[in-house]
Protein backbone atom coordinates (compact mmCIF):
# COMPACT_ATOMS: atom_id res chain seq x y z
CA UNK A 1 87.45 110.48 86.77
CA UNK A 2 83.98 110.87 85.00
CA UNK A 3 84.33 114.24 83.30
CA UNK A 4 80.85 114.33 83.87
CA UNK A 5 81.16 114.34 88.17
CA UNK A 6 79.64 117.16 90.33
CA UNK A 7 81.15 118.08 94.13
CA UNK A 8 79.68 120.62 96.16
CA UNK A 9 82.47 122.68 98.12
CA UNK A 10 80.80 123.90 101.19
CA UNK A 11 83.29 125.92 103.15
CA UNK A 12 83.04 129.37 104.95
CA UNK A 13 86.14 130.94 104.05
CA UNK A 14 85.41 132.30 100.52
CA UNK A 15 88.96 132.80 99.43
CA UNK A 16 88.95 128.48 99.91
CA UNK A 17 85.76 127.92 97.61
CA UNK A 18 87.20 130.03 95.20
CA UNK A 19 90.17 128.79 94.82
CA UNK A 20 88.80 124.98 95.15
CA UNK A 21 86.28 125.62 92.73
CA UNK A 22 88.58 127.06 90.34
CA UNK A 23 91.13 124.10 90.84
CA UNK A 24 88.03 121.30 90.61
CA UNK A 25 86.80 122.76 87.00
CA UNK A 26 90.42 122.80 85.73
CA UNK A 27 90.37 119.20 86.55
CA UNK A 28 86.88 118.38 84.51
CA UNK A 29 84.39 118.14 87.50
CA UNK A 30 81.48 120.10 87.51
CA UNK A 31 81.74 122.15 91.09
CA UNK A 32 79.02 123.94 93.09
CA UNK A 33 79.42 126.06 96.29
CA UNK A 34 78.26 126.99 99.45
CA UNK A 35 78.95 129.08 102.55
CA UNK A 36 77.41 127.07 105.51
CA UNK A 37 76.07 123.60 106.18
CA UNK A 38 71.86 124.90 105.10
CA UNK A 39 73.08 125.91 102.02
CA UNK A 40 75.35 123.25 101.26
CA UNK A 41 71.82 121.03 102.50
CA UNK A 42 70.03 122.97 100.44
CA UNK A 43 72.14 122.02 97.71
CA UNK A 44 72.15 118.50 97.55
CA UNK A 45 68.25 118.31 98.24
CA UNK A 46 67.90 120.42 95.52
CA UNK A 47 70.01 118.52 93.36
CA UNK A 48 72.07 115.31 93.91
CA UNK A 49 75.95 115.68 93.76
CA UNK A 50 78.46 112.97 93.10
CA UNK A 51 80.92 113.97 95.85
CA UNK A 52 80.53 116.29 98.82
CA UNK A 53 83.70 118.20 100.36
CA UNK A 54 82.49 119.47 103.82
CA UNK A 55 84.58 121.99 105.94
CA UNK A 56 84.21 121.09 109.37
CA UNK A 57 84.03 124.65 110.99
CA UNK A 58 81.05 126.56 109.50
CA UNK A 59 78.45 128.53 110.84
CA UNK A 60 74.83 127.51 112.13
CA UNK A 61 75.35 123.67 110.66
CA UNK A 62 79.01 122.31 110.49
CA UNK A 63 80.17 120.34 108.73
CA UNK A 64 80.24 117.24 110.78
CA UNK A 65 75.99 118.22 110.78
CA UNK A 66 75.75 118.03 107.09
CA UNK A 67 77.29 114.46 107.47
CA UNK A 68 74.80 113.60 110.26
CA UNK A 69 72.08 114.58 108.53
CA UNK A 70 72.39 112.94 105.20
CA UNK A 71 73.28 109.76 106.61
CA UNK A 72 70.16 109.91 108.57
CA UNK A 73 68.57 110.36 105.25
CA UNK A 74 70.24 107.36 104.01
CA UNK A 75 72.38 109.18 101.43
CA UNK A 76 75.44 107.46 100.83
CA UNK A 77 77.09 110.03 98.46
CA UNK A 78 80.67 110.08 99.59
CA UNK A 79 82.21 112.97 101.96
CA UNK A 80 85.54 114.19 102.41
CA UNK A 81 85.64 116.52 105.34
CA UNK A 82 88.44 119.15 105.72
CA UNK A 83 89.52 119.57 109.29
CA UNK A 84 91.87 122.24 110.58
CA UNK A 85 91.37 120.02 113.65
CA UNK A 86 94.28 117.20 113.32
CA UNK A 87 94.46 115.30 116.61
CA UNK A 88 92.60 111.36 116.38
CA UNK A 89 89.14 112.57 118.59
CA UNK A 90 88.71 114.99 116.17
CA UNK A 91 89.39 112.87 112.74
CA UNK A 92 87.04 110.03 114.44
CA UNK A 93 84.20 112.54 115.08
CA UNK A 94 83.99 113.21 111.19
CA UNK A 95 84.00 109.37 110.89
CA UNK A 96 81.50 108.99 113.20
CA UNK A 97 79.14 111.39 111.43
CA UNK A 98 79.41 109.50 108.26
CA UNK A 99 82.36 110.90 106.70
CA UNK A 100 84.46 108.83 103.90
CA UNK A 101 87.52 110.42 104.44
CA UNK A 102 89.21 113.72 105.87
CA UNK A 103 92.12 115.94 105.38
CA UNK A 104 93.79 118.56 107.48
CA UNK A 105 94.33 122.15 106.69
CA UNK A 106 96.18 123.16 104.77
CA UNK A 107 96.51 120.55 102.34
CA UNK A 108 98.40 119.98 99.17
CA UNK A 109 96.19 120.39 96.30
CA UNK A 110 97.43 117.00 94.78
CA UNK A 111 96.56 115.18 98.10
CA UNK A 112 92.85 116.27 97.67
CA UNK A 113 92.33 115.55 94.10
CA UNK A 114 93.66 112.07 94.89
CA UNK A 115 91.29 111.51 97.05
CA UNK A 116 88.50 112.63 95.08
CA UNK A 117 89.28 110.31 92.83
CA UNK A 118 89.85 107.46 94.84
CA UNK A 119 86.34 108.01 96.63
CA UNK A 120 84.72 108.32 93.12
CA UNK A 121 85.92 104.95 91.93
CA UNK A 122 84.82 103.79 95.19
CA UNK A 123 81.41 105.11 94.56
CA UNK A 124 80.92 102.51 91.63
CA UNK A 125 78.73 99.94 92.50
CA UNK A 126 80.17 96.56 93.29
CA UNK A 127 78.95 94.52 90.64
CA UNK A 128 80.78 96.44 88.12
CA UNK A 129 83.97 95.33 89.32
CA UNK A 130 83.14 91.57 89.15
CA UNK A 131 83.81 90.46 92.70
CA UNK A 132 80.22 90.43 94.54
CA UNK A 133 80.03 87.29 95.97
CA UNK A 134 79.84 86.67 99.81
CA UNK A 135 82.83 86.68 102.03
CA UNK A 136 83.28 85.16 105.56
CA UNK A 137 86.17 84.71 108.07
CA UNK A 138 86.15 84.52 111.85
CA UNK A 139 82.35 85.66 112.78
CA UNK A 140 82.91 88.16 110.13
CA UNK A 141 80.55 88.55 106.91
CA UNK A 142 80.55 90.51 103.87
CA UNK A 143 77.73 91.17 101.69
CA UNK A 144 79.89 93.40 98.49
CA UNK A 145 76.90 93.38 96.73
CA UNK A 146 74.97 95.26 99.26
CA UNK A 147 78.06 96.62 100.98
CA UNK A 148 76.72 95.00 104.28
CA UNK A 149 78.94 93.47 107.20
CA UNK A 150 77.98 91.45 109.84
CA UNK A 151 80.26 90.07 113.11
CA UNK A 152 78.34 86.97 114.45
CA UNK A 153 74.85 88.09 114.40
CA UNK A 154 75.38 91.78 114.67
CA UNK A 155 75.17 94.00 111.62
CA UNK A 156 78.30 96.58 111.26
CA UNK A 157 77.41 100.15 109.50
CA UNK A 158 80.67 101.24 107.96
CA UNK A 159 81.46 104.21 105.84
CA UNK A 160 82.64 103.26 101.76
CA UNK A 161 86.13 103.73 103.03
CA UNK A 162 85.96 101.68 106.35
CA UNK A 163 83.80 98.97 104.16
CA UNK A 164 86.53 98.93 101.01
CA UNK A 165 89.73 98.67 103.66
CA UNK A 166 87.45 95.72 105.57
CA UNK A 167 87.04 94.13 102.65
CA UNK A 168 90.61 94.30 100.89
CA UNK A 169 91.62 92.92 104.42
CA UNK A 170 89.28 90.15 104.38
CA UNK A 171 90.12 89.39 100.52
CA UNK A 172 93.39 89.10 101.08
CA UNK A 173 93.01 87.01 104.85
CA UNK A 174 96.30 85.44 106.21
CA UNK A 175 98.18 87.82 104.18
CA UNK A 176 100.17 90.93 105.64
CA UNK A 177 99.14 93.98 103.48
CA UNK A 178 102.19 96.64 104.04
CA UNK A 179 100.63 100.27 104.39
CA UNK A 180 102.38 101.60 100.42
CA UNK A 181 99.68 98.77 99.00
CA UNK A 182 96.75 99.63 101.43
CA UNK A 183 97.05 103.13 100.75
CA UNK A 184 97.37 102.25 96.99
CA UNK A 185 94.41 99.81 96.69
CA UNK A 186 92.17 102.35 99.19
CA UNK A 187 92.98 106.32 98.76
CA UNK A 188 94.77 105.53 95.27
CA UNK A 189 97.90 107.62 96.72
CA UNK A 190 100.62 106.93 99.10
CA UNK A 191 100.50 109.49 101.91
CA UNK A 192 103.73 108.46 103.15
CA UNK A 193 105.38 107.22 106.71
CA UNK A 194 104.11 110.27 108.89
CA UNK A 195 100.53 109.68 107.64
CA UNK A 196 98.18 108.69 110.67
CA UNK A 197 95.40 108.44 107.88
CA UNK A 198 95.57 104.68 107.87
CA UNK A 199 95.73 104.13 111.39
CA UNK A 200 92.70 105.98 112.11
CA UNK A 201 90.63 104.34 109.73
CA UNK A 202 92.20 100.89 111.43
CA UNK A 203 91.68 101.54 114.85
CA UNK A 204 87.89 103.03 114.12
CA UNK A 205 87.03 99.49 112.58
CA UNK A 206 88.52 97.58 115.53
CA UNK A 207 86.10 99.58 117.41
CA UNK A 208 83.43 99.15 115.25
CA UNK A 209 83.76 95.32 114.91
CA UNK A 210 85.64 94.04 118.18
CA UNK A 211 83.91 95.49 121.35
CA UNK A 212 81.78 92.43 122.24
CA UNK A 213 84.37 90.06 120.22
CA UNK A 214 87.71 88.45 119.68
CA UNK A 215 90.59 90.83 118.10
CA UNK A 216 89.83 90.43 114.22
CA UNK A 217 92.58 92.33 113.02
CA UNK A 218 96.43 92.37 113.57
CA UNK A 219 98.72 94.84 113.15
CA UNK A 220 102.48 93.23 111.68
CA UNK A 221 104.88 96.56 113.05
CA UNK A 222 106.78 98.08 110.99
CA UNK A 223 105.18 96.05 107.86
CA UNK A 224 101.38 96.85 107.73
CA UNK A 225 97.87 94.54 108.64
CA UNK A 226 96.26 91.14 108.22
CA UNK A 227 92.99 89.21 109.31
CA UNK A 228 94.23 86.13 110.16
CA UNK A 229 92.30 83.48 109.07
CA UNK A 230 91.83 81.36 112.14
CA UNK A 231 92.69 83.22 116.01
């Protein structure tokens, strides 16, 4: 983690922001709050954060409108959204408003600073990591550079987390990826068997990328996922 990183903590329940802010500056990050989805708007117009953690329920603008509206603004800083809310409609609607990842109340405080950091490595851009150049399989392209995807002629818009599990998928085509290393290479922590965190993301991108096309990704049970590279 950059000791230098900033996350705005936008959550209702002041006891939460308290506690998360006290937690977050323990850890080195810089933390701002606020109590509703204008403020937390506010916020980042006034002054761009590094990571955004958005609780879904909040007065006037929730946080599933924050999301919404900073997409629409093409801002691309990464959200986690926290979600008493657990059922799969509910985790897909943060997804669909542009979230990067989510976790259900109450959490473990380990859990969340794992994911921080995973979505703040994320957040580096692609060329520091060496490994920008185009990738293809089945209809499917990848621009890592650009962090663009394309199925046939269609262009894909995928979240940083939906994008960085496409593309270790892709990387590693024809291979089975078991979920311990997928939740390794992705969120940086192992959630464990009862996690339905990887599914989710999964079963969004086969939505995403195989409505008007062939199945692009298989799922190996009781192992884990592959692109295979020919149907």
């Amino acid at each position: 983690m950059e000791p230098t990183s900033t996350v705005l903590v936008a959550d209702d329940d002041r006891a939460i922001r308290d506690s998360l802010e006290r937690a977050l500056q323990l850890e080195g990050y810089r933390v701002r709050t606020a109590e509703d989805g204008v403020r937390a708007l506010a916020e980042v117009h006034a002054e761009p954060v590094d990571l955004l953690i958005l609780d879904v329920m909040m007065p006037g603008v929730d946080g599933l409108g924050v999301a919404r509206v900073l997409r629409a603004e093409n801002d691309r800083t990464p959200i986690l959204m926290l979600t008493a809310r657990v059922e799969t409609p509910d985790r897909v609607a943060g997804l669909d408003a542009g979230a990067d990842d989510y976790l259900a109340k109450p959490f473990e405080l380990a859990e969340l600073l794992a994911r921080l950091r995973a979505l703040l490595r994320r957040a580096t851009p692609a060329t520091e990591a060496g490994e920008d150049g185009p990738l293809a399989v089945r209809g499917l392209r990848i621009d890592p550079r650009a962090r663009r995807v394309w199925r046939d002629d269609r262009e894909v818009e995928l979240s940083k987390t939906e994008f960085d599990l496409l593309e270790l998928l892709v990387r590693n085509a024809g291979i089975v990826l078991d979920h311990t290393t997928i939740y390794d290479r992705i969120w940086g922590y192992d959630f464990g068997p009862e996690s339905k965190n990887l599914a989710v993301y999964i079963s969004y991108l086969r939505r995403k990328l195989e409505d008007d096309g062939p199945p692009l990704i298989q799922t190996v049970r009781g192992v884990g996922y592959t692109i295979r590279p020919e149907g």
